[in-house]
C-alpha atoms as a PDB file:
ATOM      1  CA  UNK A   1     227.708  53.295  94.542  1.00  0.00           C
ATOM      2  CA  UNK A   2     224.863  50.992  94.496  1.00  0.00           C
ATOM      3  CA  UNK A   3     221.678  52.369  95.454  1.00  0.00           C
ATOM      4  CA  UNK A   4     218.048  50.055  96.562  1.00  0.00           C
ATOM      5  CA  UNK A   5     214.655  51.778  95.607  1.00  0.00           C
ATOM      6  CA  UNK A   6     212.199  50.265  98.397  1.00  0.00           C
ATOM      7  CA  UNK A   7     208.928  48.865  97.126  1.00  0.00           C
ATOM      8  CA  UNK A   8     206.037  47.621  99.173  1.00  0.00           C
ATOM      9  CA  UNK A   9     203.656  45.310  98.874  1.00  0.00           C
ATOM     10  CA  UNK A  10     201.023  45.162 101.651  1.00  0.00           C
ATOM     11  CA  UNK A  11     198.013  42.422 102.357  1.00  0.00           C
ATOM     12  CA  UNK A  12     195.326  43.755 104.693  1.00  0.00           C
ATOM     13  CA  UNK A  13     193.050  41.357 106.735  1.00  0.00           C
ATOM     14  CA  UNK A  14     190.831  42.656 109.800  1.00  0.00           C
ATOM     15  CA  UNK A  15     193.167  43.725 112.872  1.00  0.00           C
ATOM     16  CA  UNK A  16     191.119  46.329 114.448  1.00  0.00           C
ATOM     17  CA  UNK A  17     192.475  50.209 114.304  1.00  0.00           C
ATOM     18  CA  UNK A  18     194.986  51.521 111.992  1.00  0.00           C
ATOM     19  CA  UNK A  19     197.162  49.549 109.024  1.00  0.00           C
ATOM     20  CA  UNK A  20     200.352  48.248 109.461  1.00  0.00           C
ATOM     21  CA  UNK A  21     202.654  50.816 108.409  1.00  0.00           C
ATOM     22  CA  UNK A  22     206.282  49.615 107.801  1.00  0.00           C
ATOM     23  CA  UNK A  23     209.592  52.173 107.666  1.00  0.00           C
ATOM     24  CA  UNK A  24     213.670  51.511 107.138  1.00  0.00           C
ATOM     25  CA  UNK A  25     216.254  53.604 109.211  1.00  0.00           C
ATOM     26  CA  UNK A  26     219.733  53.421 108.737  1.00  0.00           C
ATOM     27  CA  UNK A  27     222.714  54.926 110.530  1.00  0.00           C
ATOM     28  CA  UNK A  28     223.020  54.185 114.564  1.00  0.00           C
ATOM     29  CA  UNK A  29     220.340  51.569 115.120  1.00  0.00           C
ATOM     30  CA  UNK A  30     219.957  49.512 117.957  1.00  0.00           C
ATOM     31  CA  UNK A  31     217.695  46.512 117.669  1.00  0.00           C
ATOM     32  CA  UNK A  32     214.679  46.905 120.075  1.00  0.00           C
ATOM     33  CA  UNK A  33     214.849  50.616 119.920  1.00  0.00           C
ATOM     34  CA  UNK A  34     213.520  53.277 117.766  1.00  0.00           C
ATOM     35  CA  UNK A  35     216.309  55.009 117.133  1.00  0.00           C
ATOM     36  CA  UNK A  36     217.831  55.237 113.359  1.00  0.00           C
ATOM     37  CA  UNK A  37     217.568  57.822 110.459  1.00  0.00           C
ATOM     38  CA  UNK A  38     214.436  57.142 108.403  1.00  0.00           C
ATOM     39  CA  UNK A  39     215.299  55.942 104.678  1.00  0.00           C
ATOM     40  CA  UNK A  40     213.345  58.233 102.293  1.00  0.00           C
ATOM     41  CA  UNK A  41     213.536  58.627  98.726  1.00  0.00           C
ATOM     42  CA  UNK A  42     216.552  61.985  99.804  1.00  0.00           C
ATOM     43  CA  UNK A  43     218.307  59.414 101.878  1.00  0.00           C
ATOM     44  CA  UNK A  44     218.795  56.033 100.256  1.00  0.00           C
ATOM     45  CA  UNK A  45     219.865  52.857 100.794  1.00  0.00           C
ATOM     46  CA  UNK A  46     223.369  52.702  99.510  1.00  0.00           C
ATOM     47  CA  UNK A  47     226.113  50.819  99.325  1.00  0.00           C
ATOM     48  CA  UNK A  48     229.662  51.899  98.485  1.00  0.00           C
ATOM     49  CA  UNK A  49     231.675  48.677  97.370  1.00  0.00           C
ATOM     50  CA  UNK A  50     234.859  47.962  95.307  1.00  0.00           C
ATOM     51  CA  UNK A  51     235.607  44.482  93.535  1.00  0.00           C
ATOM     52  CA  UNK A  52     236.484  42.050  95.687  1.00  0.00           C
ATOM     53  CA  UNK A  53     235.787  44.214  98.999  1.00  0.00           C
ATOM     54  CA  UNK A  54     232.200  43.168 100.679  1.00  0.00           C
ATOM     55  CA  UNK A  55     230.530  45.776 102.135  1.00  0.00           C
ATOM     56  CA  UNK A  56     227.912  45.361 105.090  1.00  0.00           C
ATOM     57  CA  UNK A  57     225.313  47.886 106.399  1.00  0.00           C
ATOM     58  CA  UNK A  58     223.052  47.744 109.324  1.00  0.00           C
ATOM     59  CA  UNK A  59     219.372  48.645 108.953  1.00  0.00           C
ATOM     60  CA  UNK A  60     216.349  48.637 111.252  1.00  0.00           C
ATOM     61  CA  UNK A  61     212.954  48.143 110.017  1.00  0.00           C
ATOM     62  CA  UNK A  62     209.757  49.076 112.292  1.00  0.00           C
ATOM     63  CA  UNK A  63     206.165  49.622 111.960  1.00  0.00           C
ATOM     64  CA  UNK A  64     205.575  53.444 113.120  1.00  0.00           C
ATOM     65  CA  UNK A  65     203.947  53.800 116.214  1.00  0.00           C
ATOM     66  CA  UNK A  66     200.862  55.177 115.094  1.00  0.00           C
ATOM     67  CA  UNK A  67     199.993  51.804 113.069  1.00  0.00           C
ATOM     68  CA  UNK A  68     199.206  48.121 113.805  1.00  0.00           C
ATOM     69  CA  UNK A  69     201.953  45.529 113.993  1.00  0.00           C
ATOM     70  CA  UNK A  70     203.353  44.066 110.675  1.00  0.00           C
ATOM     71  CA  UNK A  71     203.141  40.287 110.207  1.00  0.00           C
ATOM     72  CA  UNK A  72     204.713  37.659 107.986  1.00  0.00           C
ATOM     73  CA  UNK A  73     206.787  40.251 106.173  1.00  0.00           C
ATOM     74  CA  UNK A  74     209.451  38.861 103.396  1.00  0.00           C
ATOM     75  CA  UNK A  75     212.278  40.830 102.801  1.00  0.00           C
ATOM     76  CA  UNK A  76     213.467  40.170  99.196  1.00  0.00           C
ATOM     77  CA  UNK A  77     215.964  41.499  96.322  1.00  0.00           C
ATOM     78  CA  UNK A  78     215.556  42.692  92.614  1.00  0.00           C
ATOM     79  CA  UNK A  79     216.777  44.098  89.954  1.00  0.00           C
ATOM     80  CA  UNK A  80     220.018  43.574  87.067  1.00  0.00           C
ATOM     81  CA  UNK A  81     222.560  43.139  89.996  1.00  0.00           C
ATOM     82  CA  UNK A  82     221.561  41.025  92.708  1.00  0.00           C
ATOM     83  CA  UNK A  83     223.074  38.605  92.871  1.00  0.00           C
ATOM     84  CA  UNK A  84     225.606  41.233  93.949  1.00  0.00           C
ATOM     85  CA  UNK A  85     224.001  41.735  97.308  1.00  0.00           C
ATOM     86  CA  UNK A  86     222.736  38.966 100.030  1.00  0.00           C
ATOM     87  CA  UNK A  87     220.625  40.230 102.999  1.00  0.00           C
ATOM     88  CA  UNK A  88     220.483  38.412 106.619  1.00  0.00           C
ATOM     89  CA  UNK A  89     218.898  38.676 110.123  1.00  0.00           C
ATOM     90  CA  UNK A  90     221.531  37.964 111.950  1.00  0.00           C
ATOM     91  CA  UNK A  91     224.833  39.172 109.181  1.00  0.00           C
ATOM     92  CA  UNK A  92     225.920  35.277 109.391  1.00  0.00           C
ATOM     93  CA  UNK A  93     223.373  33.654 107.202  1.00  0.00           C
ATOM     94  CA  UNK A  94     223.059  35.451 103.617  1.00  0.00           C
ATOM     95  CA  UNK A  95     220.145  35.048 101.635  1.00  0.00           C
ATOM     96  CA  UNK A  96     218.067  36.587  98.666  1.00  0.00           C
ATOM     97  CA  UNK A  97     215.254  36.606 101.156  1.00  0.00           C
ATOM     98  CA  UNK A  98     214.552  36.505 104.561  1.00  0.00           C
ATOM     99  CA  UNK A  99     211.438  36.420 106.774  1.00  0.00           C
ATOM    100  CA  UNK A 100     210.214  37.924 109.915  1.00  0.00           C
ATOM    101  CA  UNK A 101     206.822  36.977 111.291  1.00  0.00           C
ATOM    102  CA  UNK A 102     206.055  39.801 113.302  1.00  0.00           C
ATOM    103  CA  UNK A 103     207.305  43.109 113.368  1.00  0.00           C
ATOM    104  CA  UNK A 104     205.759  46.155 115.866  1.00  0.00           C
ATOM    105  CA  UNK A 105     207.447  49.669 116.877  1.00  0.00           C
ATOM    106  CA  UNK A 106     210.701  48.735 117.781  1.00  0.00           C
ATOM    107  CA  UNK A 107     213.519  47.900 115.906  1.00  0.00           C
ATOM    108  CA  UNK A 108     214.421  44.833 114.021  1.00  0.00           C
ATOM    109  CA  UNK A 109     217.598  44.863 112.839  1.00  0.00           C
ATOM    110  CA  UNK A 110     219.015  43.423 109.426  1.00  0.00           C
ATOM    111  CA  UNK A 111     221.518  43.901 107.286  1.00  0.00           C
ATOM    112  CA  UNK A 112     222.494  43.994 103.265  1.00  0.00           C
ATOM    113  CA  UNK A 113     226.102  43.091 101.805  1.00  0.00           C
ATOM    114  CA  UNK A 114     227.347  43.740  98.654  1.00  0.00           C
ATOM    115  CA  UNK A 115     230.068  42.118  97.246  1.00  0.00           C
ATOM    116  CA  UNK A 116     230.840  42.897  93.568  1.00  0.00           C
ATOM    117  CA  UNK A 117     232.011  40.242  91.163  1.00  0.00           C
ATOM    118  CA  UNK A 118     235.930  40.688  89.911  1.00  0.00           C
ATOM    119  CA  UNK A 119     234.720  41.347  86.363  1.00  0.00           C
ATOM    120  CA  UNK A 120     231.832  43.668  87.309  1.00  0.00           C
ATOM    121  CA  UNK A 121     230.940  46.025  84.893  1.00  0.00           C
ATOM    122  CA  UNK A 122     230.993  49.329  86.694  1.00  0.00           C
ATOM    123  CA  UNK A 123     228.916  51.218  83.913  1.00  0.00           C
ATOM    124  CA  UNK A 124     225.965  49.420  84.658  1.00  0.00           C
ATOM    125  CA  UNK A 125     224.644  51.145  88.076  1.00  0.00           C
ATOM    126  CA  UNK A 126     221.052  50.558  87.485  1.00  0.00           C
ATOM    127  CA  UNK A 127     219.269  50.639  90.662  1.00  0.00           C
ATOM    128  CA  UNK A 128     218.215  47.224  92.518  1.00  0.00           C
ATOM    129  CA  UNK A 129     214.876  46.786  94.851  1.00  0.00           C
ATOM    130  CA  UNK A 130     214.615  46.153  98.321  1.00  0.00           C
ATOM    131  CA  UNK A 131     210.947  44.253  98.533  1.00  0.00           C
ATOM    132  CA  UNK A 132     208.929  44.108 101.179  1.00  0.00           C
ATOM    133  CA  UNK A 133     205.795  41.883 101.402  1.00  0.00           C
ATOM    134  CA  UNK A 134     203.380  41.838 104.150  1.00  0.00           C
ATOM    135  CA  UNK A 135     200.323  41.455 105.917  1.00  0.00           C
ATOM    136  CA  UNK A 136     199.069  44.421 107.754  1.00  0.00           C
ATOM    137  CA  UNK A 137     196.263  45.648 109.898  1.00  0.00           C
ATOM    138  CA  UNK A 138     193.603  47.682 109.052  1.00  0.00           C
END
């Protein structure tokens, strides 16, 4: 099992009100909602793959409704295994990165595949980054 530690990188310029505040749910999400089960540091992002088996999970990500809208956020991966994973907006392009210009308190749905090499090294289950940089009211 593969597991994605979320880090955040925010840029603040004058939007009036509260900052941008951006969260990842998992589970039953349904883009344009705000439905999901919020990803915490209890329930991770994980993915459960074999060799040769790509696995694909469905996330949402959504500024909470308390905060401003997010804008030009970058989704992007890290860490020792990456290149075992591609993410994608709509799961037909796969990328190492992918951006959304705007993102407010509803749903936006993406997803993450992992797809370990052959001769993967299972030993080596160091944990990988999901990175997300934006720019966010304040």
């Amino acid at each position: 099992m593969i597991y994605f530690k979320t880090s955040t990188s925010v840029g603040v310029f004058s939007f009036g009100g509260f900052m941008s505040v951006l969260s990842i749910y998992g589970g039953d999400v349904t883009a344009g909602s705000i439905d999901g089960d919020l990803i915490t540091t209890e329930r991770k992002i994980a993915l459960k793959g074999t060799r040769g088996n790509p696995v694909t999970k469905t996330y949402a990500l959504r500024a909470i409704s308390t905060s401003k809208p997010a804008c030009v956020v970058k989704i992007t991966l890290d860490g020792s295994q990456k290149d075992w994973f591609a993410i994608s907006l709509d799961g037909a392009r796969w990328e190492q990165r992918i951006d959304i210009p705007y993102i407010k308190d509803e749903n936006v749905l993406f997803f993450i595949k992992c797809n370990i090499p052959e001769d993967a090294d299972y030993g080596d289950n160091t944990a990988n980054f999901l990175n997300l940089d934006y720019f966010g009211g304040v």
